[in-house]
N, C-alpha and C. Protein backbone atom coordinates (compact mmCIF):
# COMPACT_ATOMS: atom_id res chain seq x y z
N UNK A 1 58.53 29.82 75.82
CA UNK A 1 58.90 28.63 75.12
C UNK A 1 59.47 28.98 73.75
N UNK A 2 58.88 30.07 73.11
CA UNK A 2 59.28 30.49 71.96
C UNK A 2 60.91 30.79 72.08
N UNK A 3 61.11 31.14 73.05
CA UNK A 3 62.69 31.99 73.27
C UNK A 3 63.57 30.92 73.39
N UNK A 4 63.25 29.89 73.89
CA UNK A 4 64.52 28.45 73.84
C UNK A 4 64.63 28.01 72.39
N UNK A 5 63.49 27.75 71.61
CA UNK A 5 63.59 27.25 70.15
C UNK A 5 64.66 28.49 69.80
N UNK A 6 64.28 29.93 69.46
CA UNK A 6 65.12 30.70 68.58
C UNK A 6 66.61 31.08 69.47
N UNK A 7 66.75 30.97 70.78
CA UNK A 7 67.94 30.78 71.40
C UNK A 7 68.76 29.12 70.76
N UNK A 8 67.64 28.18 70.67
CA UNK A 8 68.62 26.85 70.14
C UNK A 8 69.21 26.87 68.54
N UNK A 9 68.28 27.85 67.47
CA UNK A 9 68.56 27.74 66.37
C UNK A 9 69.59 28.96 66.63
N UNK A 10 70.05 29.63 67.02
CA UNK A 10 71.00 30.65 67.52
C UNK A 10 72.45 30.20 66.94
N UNK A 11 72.62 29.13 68.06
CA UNK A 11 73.14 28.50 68.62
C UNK A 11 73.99 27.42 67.55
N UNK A 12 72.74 27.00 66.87
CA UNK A 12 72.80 25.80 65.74
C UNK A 12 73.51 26.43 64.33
N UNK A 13 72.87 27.72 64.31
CA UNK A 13 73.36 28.32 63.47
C UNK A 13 75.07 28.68 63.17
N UNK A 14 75.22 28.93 64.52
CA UNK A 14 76.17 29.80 64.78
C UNK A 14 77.55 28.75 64.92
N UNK A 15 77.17 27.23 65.25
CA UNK A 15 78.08 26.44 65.16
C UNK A 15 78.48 25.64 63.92
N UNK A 16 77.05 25.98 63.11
CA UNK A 16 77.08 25.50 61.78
C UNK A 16 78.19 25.98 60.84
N UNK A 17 78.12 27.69 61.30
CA UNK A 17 78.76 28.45 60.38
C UNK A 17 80.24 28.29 60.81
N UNK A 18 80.48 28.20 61.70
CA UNK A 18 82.20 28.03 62.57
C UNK A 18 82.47 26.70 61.95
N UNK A 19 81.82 25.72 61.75
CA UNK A 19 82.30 24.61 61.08
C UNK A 19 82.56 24.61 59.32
N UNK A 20 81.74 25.87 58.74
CA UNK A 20 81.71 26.00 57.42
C UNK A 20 83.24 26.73 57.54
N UNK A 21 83.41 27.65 58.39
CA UNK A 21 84.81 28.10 58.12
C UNK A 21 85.87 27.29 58.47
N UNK A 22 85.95 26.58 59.66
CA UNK A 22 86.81 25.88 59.79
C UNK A 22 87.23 24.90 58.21
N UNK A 23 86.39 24.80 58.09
CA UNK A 23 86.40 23.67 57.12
C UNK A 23 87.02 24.64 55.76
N UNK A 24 87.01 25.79 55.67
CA UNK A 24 87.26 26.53 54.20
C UNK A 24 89.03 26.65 54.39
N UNK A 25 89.00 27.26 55.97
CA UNK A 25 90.42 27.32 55.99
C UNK A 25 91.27 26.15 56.56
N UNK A 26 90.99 24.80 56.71
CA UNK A 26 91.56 23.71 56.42
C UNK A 26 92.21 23.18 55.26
N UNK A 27 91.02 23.15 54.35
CA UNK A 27 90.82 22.33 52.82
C UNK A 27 91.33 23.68 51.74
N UNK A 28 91.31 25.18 52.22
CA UNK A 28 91.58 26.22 51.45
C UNK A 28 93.18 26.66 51.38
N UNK A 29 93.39 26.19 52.45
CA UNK A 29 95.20 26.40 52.70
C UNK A 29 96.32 25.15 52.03
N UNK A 30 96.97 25.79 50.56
CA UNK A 30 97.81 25.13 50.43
C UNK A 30 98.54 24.41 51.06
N UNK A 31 99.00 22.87 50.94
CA UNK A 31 99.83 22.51 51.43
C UNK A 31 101.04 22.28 51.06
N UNK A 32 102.16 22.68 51.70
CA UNK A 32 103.61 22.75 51.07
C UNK A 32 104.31 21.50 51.34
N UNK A 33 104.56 21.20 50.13
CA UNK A 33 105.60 19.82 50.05
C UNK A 33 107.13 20.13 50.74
N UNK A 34 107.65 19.80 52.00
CA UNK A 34 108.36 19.85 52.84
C UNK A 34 109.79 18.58 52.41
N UNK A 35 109.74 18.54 51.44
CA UNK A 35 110.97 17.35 50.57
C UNK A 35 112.26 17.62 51.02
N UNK A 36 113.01 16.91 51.39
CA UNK A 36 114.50 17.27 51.25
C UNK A 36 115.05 17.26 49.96
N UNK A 37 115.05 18.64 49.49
CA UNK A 37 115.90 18.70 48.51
C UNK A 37 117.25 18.48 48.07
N UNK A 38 118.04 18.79 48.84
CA UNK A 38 119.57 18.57 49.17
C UNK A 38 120.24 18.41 50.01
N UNK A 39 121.21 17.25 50.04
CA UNK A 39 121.86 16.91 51.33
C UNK A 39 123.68 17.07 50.84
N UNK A 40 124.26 17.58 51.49
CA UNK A 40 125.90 17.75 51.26
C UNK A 40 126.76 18.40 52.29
N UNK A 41 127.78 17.74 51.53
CA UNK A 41 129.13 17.83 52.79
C UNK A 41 129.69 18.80 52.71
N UNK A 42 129.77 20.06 52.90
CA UNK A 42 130.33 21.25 53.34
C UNK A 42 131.17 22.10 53.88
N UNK A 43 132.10 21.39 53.70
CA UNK A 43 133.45 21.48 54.44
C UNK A 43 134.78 21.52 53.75
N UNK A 44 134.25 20.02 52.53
CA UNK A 44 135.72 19.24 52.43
C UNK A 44 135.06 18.61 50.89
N UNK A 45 136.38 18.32 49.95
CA UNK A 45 136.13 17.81 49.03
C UNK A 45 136.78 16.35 49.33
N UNK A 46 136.48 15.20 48.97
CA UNK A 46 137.54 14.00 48.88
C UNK A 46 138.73 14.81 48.56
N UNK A 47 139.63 13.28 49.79
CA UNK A 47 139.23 12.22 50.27
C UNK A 47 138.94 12.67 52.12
N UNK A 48 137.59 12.38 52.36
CA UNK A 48 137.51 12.37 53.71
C UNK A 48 138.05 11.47 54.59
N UNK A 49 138.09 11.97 55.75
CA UNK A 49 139.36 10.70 56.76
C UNK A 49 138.30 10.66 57.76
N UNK A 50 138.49 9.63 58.74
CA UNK A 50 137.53 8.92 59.62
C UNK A 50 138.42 10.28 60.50
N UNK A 51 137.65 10.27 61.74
CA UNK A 51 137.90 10.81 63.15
C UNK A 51 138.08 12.80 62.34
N UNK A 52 137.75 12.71 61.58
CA UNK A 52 137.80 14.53 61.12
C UNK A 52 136.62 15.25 61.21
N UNK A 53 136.46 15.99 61.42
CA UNK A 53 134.97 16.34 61.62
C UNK A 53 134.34 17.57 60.07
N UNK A 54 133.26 17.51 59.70
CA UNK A 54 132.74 18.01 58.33
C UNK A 54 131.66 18.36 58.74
N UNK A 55 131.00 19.12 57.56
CA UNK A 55 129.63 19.70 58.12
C UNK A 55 128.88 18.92 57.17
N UNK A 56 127.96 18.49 57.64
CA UNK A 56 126.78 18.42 56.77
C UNK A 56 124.96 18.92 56.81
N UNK A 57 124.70 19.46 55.48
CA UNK A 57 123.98 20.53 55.87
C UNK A 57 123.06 19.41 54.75
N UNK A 58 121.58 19.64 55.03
CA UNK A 58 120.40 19.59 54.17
C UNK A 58 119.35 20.69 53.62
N UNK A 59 118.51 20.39 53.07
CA UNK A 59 117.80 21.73 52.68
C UNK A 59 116.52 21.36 52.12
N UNK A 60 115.47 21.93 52.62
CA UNK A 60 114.10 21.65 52.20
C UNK A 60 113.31 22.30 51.50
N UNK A 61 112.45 21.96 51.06
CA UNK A 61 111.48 22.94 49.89
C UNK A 61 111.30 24.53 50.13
N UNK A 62 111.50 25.47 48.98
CA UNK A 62 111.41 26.68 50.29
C UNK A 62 110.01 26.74 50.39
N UNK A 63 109.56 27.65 51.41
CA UNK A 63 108.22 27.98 51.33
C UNK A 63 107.35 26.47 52.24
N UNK A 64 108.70 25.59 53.07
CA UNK A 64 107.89 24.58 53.82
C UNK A 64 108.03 24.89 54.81
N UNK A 65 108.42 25.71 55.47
CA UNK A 65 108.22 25.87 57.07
C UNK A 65 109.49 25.46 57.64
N UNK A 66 109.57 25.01 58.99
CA UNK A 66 110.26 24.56 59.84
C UNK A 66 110.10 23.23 60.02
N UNK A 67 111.09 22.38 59.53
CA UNK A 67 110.73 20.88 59.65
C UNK A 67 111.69 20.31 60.47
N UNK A 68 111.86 19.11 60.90
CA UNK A 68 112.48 18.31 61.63
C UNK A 68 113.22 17.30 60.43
N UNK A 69 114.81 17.12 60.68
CA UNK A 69 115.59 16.52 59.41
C UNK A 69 116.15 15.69 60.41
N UNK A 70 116.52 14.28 60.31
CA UNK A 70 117.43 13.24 60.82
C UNK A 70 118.18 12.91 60.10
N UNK A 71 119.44 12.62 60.93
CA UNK A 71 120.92 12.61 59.75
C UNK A 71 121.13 11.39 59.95
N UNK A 72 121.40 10.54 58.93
CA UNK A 72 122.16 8.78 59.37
C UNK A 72 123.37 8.48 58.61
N UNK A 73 123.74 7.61 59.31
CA UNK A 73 124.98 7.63 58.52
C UNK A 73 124.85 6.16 58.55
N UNK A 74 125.06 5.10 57.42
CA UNK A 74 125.01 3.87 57.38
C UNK A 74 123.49 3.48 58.16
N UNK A 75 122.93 3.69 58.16
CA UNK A 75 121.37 3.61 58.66
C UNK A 75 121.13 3.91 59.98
N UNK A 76 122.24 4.32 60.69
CA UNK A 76 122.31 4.70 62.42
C UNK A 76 122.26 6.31 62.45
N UNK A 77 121.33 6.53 63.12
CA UNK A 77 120.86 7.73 63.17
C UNK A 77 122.30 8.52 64.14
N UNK A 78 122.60 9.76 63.48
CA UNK A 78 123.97 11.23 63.78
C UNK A 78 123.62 12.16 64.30
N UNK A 79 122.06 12.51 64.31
CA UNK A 79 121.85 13.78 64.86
C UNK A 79 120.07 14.10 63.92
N UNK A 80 119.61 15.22 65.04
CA UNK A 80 118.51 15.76 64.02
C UNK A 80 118.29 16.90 64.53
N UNK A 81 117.53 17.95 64.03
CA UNK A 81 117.52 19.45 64.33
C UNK A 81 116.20 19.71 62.94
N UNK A 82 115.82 20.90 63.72
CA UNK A 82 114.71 21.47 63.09
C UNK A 82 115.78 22.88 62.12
N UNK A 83 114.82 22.93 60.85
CA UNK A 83 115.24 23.76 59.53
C UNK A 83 115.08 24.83 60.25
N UNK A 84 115.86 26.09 59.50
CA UNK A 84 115.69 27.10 60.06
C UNK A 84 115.03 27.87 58.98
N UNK A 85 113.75 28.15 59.41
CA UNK A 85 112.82 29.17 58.74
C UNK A 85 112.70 30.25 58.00
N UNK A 86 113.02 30.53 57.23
CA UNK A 86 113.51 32.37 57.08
C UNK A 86 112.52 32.95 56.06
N UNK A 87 111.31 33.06 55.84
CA UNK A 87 110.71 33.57 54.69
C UNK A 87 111.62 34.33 53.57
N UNK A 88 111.35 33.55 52.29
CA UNK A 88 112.21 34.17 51.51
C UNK A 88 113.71 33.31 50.95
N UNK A 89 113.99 32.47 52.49
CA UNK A 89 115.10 31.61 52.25
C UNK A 89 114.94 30.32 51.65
N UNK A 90 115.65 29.33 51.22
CA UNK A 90 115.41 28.10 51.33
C UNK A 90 115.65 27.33 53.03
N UNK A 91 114.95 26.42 53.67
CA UNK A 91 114.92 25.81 55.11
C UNK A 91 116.14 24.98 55.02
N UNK A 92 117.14 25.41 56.03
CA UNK A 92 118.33 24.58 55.91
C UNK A 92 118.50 23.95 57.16
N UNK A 93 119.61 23.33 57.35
CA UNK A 93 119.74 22.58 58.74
C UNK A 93 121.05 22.25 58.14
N UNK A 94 121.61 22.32 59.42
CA UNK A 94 123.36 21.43 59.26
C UNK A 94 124.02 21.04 60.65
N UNK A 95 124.61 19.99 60.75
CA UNK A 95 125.11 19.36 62.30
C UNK A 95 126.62 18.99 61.53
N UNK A 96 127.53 18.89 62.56
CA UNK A 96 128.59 18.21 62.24
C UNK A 96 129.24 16.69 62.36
N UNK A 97 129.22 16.33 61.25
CA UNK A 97 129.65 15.02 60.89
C UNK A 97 131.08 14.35 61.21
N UNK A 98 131.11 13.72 62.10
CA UNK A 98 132.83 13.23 61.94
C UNK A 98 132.55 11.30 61.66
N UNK A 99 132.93 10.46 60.95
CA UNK A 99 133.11 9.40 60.12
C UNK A 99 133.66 8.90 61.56
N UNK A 100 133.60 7.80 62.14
CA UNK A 100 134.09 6.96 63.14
C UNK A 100 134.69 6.06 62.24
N UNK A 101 134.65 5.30 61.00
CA UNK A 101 135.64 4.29 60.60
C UNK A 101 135.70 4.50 58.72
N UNK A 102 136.51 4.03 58.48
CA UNK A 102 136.94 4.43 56.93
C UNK A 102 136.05 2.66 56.51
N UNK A 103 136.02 3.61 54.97
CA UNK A 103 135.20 2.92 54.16
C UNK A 103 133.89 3.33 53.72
N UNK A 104 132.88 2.83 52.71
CA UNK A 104 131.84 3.57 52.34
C UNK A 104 130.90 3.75 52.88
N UNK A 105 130.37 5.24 53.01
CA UNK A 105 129.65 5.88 53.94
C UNK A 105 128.29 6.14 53.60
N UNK A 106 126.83 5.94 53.65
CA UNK A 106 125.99 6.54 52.59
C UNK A 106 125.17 7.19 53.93
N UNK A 107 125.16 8.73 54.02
CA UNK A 107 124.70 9.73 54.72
C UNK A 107 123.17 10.22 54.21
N UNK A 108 122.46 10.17 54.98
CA UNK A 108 120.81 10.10 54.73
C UNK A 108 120.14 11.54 55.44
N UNK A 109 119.52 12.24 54.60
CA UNK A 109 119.05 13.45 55.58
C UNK A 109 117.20 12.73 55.28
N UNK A 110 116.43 12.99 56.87
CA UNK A 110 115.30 12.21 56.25
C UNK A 110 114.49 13.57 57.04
N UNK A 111 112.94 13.63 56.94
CA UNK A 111 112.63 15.07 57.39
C UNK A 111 111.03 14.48 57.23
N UNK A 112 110.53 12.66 57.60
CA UNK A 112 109.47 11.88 57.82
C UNK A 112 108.48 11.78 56.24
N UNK A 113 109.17 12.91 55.50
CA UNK A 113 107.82 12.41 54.21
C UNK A 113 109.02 12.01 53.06
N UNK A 114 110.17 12.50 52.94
CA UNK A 114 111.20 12.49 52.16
C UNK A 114 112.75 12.17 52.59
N UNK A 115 113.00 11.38 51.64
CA UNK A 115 114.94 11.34 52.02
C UNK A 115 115.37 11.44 51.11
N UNK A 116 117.00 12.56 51.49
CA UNK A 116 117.74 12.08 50.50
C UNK A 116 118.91 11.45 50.97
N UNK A 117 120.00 10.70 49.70
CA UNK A 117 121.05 10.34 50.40
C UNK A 117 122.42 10.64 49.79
N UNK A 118 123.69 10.75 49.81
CA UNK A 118 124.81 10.57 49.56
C UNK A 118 125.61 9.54 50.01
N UNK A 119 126.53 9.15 48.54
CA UNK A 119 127.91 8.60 49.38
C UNK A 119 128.69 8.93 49.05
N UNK A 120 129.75 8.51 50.44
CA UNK A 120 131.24 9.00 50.46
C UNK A 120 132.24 7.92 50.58
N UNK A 121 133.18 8.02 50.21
CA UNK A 121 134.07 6.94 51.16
C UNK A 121 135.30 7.75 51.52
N UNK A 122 135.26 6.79 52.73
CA UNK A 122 136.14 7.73 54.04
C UNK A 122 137.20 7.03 53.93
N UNK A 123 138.79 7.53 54.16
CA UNK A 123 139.89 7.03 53.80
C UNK A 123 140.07 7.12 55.84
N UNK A 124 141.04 6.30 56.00
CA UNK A 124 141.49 5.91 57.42
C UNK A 124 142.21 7.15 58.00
N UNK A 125 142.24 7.31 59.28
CA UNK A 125 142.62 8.50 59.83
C UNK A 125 144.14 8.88 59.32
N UNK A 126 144.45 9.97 58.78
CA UNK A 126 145.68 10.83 58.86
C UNK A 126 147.10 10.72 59.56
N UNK A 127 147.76 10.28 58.74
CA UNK A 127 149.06 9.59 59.84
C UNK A 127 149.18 11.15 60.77
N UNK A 128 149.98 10.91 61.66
CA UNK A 128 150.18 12.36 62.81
C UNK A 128 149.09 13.48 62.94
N UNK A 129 147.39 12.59 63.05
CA UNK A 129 146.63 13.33 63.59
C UNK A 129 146.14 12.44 64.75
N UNK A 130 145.52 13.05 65.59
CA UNK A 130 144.46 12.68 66.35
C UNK A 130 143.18 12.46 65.85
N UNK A 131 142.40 11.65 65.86
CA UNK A 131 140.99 11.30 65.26
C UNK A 131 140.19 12.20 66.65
N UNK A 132 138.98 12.79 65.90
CA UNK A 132 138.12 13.26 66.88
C UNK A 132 137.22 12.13 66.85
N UNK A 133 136.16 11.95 68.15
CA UNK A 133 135.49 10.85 68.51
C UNK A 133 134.37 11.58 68.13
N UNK A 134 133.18 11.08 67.60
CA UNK A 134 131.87 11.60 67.12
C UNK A 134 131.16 11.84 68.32
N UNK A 135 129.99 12.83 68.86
CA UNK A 135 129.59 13.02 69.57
C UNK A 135 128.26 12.24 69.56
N UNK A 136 127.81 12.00 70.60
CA UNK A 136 126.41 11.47 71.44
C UNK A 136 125.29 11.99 70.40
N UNK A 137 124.91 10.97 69.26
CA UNK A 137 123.51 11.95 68.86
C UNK A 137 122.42 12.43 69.62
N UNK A 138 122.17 13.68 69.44
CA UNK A 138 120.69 14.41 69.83
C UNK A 138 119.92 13.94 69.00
N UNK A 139 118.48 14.47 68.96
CA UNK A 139 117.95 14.92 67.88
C UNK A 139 117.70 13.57 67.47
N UNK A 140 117.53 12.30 67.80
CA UNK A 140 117.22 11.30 66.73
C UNK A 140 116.00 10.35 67.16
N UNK A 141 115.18 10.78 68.74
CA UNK A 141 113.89 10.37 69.24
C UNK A 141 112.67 10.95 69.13
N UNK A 142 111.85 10.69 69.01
CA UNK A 142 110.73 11.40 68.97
C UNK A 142 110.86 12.65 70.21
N UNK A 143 111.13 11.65 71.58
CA UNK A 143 111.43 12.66 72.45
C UNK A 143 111.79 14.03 72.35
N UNK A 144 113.43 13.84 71.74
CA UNK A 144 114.00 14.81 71.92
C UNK A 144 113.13 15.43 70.77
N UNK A 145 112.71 14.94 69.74
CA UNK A 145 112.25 16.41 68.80
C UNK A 145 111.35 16.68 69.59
N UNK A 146 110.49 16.39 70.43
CA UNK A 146 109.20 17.30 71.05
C UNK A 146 110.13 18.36 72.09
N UNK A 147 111.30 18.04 72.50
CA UNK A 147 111.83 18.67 74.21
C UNK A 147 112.63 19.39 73.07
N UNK A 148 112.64 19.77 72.06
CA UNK A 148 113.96 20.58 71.28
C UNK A 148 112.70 21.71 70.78
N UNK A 149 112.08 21.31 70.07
CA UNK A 149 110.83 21.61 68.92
C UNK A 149 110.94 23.61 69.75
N UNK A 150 110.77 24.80 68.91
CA UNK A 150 110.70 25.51 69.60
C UNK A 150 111.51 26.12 70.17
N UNK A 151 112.76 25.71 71.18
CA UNK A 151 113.53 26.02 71.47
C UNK A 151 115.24 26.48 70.85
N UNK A 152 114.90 26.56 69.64
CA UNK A 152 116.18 26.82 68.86
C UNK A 152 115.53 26.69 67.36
N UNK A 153 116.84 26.96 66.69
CA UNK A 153 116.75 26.49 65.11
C UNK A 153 117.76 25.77 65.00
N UNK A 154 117.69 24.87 63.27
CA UNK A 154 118.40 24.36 62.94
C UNK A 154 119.85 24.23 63.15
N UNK A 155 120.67 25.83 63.18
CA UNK A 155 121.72 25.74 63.55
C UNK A 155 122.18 25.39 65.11
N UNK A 156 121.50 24.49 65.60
CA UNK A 156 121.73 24.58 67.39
C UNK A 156 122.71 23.24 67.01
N UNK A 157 121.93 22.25 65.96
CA UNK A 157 122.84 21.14 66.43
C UNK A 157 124.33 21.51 65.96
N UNK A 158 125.05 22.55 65.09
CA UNK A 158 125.85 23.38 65.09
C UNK A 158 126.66 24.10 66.45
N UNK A 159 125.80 24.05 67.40
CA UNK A 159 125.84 24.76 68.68
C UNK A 159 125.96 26.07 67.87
N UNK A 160 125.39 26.80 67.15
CA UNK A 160 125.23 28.41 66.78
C UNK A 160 123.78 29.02 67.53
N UNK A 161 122.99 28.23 67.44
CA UNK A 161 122.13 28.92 68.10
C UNK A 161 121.07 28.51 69.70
C-alpha cells in the first residue's frame, strides 16, 4: 500500500514540475510584434495605368517570423502569401499588382494584428497597349492560408518559389 501513495506522489510531482516549465517557457519567451511595417509599389513611379502589372511588396517587423500578409486593393482582397523568413533579414512578401480600372487606388497590406496602406491613382490604360487582366486572387481565405501555410514562401505569390 505504501508503494501506490509514493508511486502517486511520483507522478504528482512529476506533472507538477512539467507544468512549472511549461509555464516558464510560455510566459518566458518574448513575443515579437509582427506589424507591417511597409507597404510599396516596386516597379514604377507615377503615373500608373490600369491593365499594367507592378509589384507590390510589404514588410514586417524583423525578428517576427513568418507571417501571413493580405493585399487589398479598394477593400477587395488581391492576393496573400506568407513573409519570407530569413534570420537576420527583414520578413518580406510581394505579389503582383495590375489596377483593373483608373482612378484612386488605396492598396492595404494587412498581416491580422496590423495594416498598412497606400494611395495611388491610376491613370487609364496606355493608348496602343493591351491592358493585362488581373489574375484570380489566392491567398485571401482562411482556407487557402492553411492549404498554402508551409508549402512555399512569400515569393510564391510571385510564382518564384
Amino acid at each position: 500500500m505504501t508503494m501506490h501513495i509514493r508511486r502517486g506522489r511520483r507522478i504528482g510531482w512529476g506533472i507538477a514540475g512539467l507544468a512549472a516549465s511549461l509555464a516558464t517557457v510560455t510566459t518566458g519567451a518574448p513575443i515579437a510584434a509582427a506589424d507591417v511595417h511597409d507597404l510599396w509599389v516596386a516597379t514604377a513611379t507615377s503615373p500608373y495605368y490600369a491593365g499594367t502589372d507592378y509589384l507590390l511588396y510589404a514588410s514586417t517587423t524583423q525578428g517576427a517570423g513568418a507571417r501571413w500578409v493580405i493585399f487589398s486593393d479598394n477593400g477587395a482582397c488581391i492576393g496573400g502569401a506568407r513573409t519570407d523568413a530569413v534570420p537576420g533579414y527583414t520578413p518580406m512578401v510581394g505579389m503582383t499588382w495590375i489596377p483593373s480600372t483608373a482612378g484612386r487606388h488605396v492598396l492595404t497590406a494587412d498581416d491580422g494584428q496590423t495594416t498598412k496602406s497606400i494611395t495611388v491613382d491610376v491613370q487609364p490604360t496606355q493608348a496602343g497597349t493591351t491592358p493585362r487582366t488581373p489574375p484570380t486572387p489566392t491567398g485571401c481565405s482562411k482556407l487557402q492560408q492553411l492549404l498554402t501555410t508551409g508549402s512555399g514562401t512569400g515569393s510564391s505569390a510571385l510564382g518564384l518559389g
